[in-house]
Protein backbone atom coordinates (compact mmCIF):
# COMPACT_ATOMS: atom_id res chain seq x y z
CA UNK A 1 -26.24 16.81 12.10
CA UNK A 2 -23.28 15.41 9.95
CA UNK A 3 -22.26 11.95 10.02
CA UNK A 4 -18.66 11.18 10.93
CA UNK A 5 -17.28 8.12 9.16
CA UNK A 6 -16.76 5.30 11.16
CA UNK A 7 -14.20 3.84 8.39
CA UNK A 8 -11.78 5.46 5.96
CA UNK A 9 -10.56 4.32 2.61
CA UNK A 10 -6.79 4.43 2.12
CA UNK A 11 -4.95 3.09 -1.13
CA UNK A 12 -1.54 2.60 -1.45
CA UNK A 13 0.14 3.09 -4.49
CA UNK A 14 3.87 2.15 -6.53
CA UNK A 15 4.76 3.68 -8.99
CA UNK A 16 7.72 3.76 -11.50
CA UNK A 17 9.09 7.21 -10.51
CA UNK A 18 11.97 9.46 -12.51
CA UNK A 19 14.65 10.14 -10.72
CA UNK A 20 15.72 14.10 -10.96
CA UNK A 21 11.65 13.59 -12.52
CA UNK A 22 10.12 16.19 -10.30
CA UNK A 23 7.38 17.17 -12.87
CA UNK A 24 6.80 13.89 -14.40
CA UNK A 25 6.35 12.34 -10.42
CA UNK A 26 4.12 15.05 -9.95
CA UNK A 27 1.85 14.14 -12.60
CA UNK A 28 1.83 10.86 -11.06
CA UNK A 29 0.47 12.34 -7.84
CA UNK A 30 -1.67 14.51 -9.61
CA UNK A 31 -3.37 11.38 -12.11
CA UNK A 32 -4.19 9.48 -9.09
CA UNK A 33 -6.01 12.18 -7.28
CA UNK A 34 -8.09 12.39 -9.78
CA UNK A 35 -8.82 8.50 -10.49
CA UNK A 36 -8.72 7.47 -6.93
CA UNK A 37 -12.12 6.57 -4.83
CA UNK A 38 -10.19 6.46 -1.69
CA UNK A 39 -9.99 9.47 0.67
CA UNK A 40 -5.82 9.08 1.87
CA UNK A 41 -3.65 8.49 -1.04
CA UNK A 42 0.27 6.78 0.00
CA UNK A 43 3.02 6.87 -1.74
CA UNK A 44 6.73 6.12 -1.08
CA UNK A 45 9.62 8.08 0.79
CA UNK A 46 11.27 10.69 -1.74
CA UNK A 47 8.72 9.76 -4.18
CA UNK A 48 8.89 13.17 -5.12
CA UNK A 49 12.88 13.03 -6.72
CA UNK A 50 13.43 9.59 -6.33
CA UNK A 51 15.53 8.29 -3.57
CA UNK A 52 19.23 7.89 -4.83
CA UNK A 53 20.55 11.72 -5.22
CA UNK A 54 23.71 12.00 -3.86
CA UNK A 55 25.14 15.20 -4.05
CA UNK A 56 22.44 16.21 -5.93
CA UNK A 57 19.54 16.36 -3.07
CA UNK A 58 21.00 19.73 -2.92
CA UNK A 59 19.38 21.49 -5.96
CA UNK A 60 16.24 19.64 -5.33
CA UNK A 61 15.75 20.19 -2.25
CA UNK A 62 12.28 21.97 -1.89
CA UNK A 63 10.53 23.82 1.66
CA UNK A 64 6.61 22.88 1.78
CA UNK A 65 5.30 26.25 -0.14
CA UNK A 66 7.25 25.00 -3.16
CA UNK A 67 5.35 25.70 -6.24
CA UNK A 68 5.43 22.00 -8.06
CA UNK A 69 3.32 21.60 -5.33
CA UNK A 70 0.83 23.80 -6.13
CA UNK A 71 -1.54 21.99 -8.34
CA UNK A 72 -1.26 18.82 -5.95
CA UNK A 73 -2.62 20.96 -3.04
CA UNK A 74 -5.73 22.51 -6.05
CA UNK A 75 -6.11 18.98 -7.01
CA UNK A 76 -6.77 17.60 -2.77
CA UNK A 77 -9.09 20.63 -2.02
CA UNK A 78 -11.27 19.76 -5.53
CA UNK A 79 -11.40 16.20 -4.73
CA UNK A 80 -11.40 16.04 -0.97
CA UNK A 81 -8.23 13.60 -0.77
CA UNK A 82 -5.59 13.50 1.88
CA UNK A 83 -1.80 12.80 0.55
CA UNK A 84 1.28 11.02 2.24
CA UNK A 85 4.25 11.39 -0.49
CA UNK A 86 8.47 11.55 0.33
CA UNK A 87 10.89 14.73 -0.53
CA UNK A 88 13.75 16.24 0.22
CA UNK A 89 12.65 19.43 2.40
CA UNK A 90 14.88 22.31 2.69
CA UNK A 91 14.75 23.90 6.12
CA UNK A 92 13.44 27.36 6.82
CA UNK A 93 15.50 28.18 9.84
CA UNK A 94 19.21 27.22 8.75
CA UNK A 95 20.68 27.63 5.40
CA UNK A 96 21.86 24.17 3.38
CA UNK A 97 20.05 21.68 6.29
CA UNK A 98 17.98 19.25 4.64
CA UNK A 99 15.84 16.83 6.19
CA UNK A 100 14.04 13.60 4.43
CA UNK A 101 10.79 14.17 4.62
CA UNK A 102 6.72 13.17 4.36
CA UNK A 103 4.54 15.71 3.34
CA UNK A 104 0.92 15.66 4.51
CA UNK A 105 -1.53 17.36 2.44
CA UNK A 106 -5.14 17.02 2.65
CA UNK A 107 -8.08 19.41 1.09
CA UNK A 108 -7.03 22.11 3.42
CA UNK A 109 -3.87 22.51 2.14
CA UNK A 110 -0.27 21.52 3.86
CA UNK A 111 -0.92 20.08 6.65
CA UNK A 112 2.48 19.65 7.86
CA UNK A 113 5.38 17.47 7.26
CA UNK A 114 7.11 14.56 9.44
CA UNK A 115 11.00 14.37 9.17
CA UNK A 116 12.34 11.09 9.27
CA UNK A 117 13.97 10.47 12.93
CA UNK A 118 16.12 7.67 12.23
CA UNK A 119 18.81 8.24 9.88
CA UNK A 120 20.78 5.07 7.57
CA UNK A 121 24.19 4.85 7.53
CA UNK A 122 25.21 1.09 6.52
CA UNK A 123 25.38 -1.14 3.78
CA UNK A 124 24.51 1.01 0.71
CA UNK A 125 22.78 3.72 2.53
CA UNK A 126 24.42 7.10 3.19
CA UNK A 127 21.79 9.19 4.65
CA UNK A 128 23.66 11.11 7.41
CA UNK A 129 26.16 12.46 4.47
CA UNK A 130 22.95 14.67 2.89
CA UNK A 131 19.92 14.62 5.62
CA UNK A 132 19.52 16.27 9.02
CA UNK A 133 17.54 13.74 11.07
CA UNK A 134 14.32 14.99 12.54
CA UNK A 135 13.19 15.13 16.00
CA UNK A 136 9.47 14.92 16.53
CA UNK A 137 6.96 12.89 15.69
CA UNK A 138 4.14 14.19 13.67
CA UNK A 139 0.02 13.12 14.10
CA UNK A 140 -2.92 14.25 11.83
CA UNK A 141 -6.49 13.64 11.54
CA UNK A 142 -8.98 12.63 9.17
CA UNK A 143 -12.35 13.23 10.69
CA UNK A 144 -11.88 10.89 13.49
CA UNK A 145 -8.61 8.85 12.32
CA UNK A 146 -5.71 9.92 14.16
CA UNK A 147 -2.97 8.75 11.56
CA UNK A 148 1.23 8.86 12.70
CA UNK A 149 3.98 8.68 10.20
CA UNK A 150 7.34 7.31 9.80
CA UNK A 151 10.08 7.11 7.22
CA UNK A 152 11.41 3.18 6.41
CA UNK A 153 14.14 3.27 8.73
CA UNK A 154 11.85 4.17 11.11
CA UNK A 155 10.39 1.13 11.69
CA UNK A 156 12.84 -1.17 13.15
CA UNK A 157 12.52 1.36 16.21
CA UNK A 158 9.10 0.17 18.21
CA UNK A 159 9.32 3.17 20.83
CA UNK A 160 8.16 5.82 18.08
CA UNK A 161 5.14 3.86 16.66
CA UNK A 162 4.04 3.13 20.37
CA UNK A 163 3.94 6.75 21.12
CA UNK A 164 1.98 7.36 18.43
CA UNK A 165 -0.47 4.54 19.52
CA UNK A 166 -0.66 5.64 22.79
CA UNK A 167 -1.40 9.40 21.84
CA UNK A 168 -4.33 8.04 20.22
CA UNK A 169 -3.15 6.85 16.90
CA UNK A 170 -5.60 4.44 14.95
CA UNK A 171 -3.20 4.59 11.63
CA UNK A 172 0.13 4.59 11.24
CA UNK A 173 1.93 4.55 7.92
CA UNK A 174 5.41 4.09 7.13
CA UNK A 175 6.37 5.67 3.47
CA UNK A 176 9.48 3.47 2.61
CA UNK A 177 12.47 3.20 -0.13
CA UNK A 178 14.00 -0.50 0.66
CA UNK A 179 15.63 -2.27 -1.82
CA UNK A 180 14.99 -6.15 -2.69
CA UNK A 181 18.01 -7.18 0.22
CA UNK A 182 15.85 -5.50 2.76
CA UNK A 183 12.20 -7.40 1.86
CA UNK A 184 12.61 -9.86 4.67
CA UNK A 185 13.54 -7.75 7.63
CA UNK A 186 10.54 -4.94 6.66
CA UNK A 187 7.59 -7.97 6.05
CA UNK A 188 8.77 -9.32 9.30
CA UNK A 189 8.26 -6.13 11.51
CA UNK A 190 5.51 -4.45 10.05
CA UNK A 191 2.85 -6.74 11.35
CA UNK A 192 4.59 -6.77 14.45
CA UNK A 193 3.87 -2.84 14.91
CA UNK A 194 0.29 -3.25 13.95
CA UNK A 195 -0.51 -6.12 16.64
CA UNK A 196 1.62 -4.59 19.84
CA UNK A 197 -0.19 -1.22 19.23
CA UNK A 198 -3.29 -2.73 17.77
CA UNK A 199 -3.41 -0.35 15.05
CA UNK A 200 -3.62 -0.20 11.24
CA UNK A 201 -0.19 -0.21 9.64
CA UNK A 202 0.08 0.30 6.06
CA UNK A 203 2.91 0.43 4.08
CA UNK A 204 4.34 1.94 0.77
CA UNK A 205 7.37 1.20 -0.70
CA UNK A 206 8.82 2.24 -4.03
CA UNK A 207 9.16 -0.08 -6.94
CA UNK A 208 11.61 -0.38 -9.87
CA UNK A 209 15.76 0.39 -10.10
CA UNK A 210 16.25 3.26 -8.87
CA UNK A 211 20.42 4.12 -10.19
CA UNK A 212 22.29 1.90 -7.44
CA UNK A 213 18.89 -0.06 -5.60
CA UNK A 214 16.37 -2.18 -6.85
CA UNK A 215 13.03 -1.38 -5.23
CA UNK A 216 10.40 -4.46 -4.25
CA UNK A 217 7.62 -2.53 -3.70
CA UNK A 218 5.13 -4.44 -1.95
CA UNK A 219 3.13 -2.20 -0.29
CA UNK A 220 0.60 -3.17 2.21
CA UNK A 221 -2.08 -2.65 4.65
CA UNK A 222 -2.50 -4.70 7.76
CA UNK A 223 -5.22 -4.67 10.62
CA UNK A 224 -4.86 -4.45 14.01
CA UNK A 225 -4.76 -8.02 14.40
CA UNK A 226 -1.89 -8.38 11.55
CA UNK A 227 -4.00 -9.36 8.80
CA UNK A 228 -3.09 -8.39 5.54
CA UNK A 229 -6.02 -6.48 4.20
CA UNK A 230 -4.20 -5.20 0.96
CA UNK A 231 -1.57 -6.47 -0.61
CA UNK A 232 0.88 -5.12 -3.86
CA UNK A 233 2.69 -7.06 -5.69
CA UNK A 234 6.73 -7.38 -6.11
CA UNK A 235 8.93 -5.04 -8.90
CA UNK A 236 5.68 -4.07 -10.53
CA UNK A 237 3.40 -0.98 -10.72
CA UNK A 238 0.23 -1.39 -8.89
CA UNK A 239 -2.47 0.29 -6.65
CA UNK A 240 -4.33 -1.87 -3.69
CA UNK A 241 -6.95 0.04 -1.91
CA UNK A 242 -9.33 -1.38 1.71
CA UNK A 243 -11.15 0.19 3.79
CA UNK A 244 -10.22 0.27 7.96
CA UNK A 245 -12.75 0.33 9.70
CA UNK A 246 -13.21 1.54 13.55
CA UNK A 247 -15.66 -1.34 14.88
CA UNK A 248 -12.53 -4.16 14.03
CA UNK A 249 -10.60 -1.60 15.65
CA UNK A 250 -12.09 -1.43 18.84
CA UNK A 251 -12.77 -5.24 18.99
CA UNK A 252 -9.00 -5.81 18.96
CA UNK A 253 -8.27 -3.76 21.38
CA UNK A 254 -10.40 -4.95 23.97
CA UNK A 255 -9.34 -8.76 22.91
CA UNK A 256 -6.02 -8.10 23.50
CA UNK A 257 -5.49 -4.52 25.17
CA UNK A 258 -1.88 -3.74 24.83
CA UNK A 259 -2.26 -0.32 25.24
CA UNK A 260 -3.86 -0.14 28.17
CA UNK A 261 -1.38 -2.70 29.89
CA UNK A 262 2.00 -0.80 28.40
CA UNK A 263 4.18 0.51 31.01
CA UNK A 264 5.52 3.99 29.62
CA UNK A 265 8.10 4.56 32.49
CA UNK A 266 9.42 1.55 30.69
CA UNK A 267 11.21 3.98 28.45
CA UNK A 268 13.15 5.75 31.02
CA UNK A 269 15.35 2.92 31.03
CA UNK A 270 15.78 3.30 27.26
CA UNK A 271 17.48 6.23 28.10
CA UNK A 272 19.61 5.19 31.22
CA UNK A 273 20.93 2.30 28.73
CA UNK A 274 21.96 4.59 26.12
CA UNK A 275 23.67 3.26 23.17
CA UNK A 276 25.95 0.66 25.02
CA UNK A 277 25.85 -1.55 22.27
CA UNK A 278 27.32 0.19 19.88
């Protein structure tokens, strides 16, 4: 009888991208596959094309059977690695909707792809001018890991990574594009989602300027009781990889069981509030 895995190696990884670089960022994808010892690989939202498009998403906007992704998906099966990575996706049912998007690709192929929920639409950020925002979560498993995603924006909204937890999630991983301004408010929240869920929360942000933005990278992994287990560095190229491990996992949860003692009908009032304070 096989062995499940009671822990999981993840790495996160910044890169300096291309932007309009689909090929080149590819390679990127493809290089680490191959060097990596850890079984989930993360990189950053839009990693794919780069974040700051414009107009442009348009013509590189790309639905899930594209073939630059072809060799990435030869590459996970020959290796046994599962991917997290940002791009534009086109949509399949209506012509010229495009949604910003995770793809999740393990050995098996396309496993599906999470479209970010929570759109930006101040400072710098146009998002709602180019994107369609999604409207579903999205959960995946490796071996036993139940792993949710969100999109940066994403996380300054606690009611989607709570669902995840409380649909089993062990993981949850935020792919991100935040510029330097932005460092403060992400640092600040992230541990916060990993110790009200007690779950592993790991984070990966893109590095370098990016046309308009400059990118802090920074990515990071944090345990269930907000320790930071990996670390990257700031505006430089780097890969941190830990292992998460089920045993600290269950300890925290029965230390300090926030899941059990959540009150879901909690978020019925969400909804009889509305957006009042707007």
């Amino acid at each position: 009888m096989e062995m499940i895995p009671s822990s999981l190696d993840v790495e996160i990884i910044q890169r300096f991208h291309g932007r309009f670089d689909v090929p080149g960022n590819a390679k990127i994808i493809a290089d680490a596959i191959r060097s990596s010892e850890s079984r989930l690989l993360i990189f950053p939202e839009m990693f794919i094309t780069g974040y700051t498009l414009g107009s442009e998403i348009r013509h590189y906007a790309m639905d899930p059977g594209n073939e630059v992704f072809g060799e990435l998906k030869d590459l996970a099966a020959e290796h046994g690695k599962h991917l997290i990575f940002g791009f534009p996706e086109s949509s399949n049912d209506i012509k010229g909707q495009i949604f910003n998007s995770a793809m999740i690709m393990g050995p098996e192929g396309v496993v599906g792809t999470y479209r970010k929920m929570h759109l930006v639409d101040f400072g710098p950020f146009e998002e709602w001018a180019y994107f369609t925002p999604g409207n579903a979560p999205f959960m995946f498993s490796i071996d036993q890991w139940k792993i949710g995603v969100i999109i940066c924006y994403d996380i300054f909204f606690p009611e989607l990574v709570k669902h995840y937890a409380l649909n089993g999630a062990d993981l949850v991983v935020c792919i991100s594009a935040s510029p330097s301004l932005t460092r403060k408010y992400f640092e600040l929240v992230m541990k916060a989602r990993a110790v009200e869920n007690t779950i592993y929360f790991a984070y990966s942000n893109m590095v370098g300027f990016d046309s308009r933005m400059d990118f802090w990278g920074g990515g990071e992994l944090i345990d269930p009781r907000g320790n930071t287990i990996a670390k990257g560095p700031y505006f430089e190229e780097a890969s941190v990889s830990a292992r998460i491990d089920e045993d600290l996992l269950r300890s925290a949860r029965a230390s300090r069981p926030t899941l059990r003692d959540t009150k879901p009908h909690i978020s019925e009032f969400i909804s009889e509030w509305g957006h009042g304070s707007r």
